[in-house]
Protein backbone atom coordinates (compact mmCIF):
# COMPACT_ATOMS: atom_id res chain seq x y z
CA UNK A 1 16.18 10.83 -15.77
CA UNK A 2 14.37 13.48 -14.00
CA UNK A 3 13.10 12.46 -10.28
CA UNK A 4 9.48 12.70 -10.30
CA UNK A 5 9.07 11.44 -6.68
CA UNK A 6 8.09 7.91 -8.07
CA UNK A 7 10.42 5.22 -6.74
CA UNK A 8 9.22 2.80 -9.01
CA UNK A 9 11.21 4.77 -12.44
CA UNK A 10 14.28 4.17 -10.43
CA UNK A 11 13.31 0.99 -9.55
CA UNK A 12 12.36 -0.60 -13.26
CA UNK A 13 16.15 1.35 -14.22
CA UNK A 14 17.56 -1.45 -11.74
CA UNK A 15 15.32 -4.33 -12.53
CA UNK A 16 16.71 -3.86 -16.49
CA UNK A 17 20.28 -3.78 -15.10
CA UNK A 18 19.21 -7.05 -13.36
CA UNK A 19 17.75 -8.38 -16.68
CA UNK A 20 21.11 -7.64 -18.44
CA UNK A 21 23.65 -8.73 -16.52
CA UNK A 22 22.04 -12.35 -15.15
CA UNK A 23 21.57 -10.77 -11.16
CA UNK A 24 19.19 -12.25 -9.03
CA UNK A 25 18.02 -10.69 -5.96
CA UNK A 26 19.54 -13.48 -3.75
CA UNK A 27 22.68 -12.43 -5.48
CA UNK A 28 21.30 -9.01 -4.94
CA UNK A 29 20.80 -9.52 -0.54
CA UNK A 30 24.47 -10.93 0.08
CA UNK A 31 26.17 -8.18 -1.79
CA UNK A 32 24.08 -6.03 0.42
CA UNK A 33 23.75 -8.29 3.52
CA UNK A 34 20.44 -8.23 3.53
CA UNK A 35 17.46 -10.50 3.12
CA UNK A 36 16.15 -11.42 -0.15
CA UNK A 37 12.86 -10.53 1.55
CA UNK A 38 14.14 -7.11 2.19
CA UNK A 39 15.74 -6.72 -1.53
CA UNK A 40 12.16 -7.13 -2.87
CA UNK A 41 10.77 -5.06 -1.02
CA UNK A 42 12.85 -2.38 -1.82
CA UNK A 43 12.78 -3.68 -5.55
CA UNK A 44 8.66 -3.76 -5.56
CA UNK A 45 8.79 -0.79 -3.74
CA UNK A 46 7.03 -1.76 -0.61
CA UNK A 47 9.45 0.60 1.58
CA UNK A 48 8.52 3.79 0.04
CA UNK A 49 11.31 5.98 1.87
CA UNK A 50 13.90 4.46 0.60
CA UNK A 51 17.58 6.47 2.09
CA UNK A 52 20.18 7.56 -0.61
CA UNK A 53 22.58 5.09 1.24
CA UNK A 54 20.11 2.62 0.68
CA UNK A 55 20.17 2.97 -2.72
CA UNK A 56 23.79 3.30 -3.27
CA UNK A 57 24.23 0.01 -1.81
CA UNK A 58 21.29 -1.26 -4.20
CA UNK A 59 23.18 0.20 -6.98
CA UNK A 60 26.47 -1.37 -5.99
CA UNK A 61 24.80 -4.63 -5.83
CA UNK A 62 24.31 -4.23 -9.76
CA UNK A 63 27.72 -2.89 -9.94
CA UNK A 64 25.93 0.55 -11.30
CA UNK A 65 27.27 3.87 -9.93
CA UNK A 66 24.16 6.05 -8.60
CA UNK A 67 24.61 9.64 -9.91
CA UNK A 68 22.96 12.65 -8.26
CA UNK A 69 22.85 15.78 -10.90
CA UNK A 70 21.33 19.10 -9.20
CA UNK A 71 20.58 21.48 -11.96
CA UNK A 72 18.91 24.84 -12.74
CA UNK A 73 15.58 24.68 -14.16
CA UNK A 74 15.09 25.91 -17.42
């Protein structure tokens, strides 16, 4: 997937990974420690600066590995 700046692509990515595997977003805030307030907002994309760490730990919570690939253009 190429960023775009739209959060919401990488968001829908880890709402199908939540589909698939059965994870809730309560399940979601104790893997991360946070509130399941907090998890949907970051999941409905109400925080729209969203850090890397952030994310990582959003992945993990999906047991998904977030990749970062920095390419030439074509």
């Amino acid at each position: 997937m190429i960023y775009n700046n739209n959060l919401k692509d990488i968001m829908k990515l880890i709402e199908h990974v939540k589909i698939d595997n059965d994870i809730s977003n309560n399940d979601i805030a104790n893997k991360m420690r946070k509130s399941k307030q907090t998890v949907s907002n970051l999941l409905n994309c109400k925080q729209s600066n969203i850090t890397l760490d952030t994310l990582e730990k959003l992945c993990d919570a999906v047991n998904c590995d977030l990749i970062i690939d920095i390419k030439k253009r074509d």
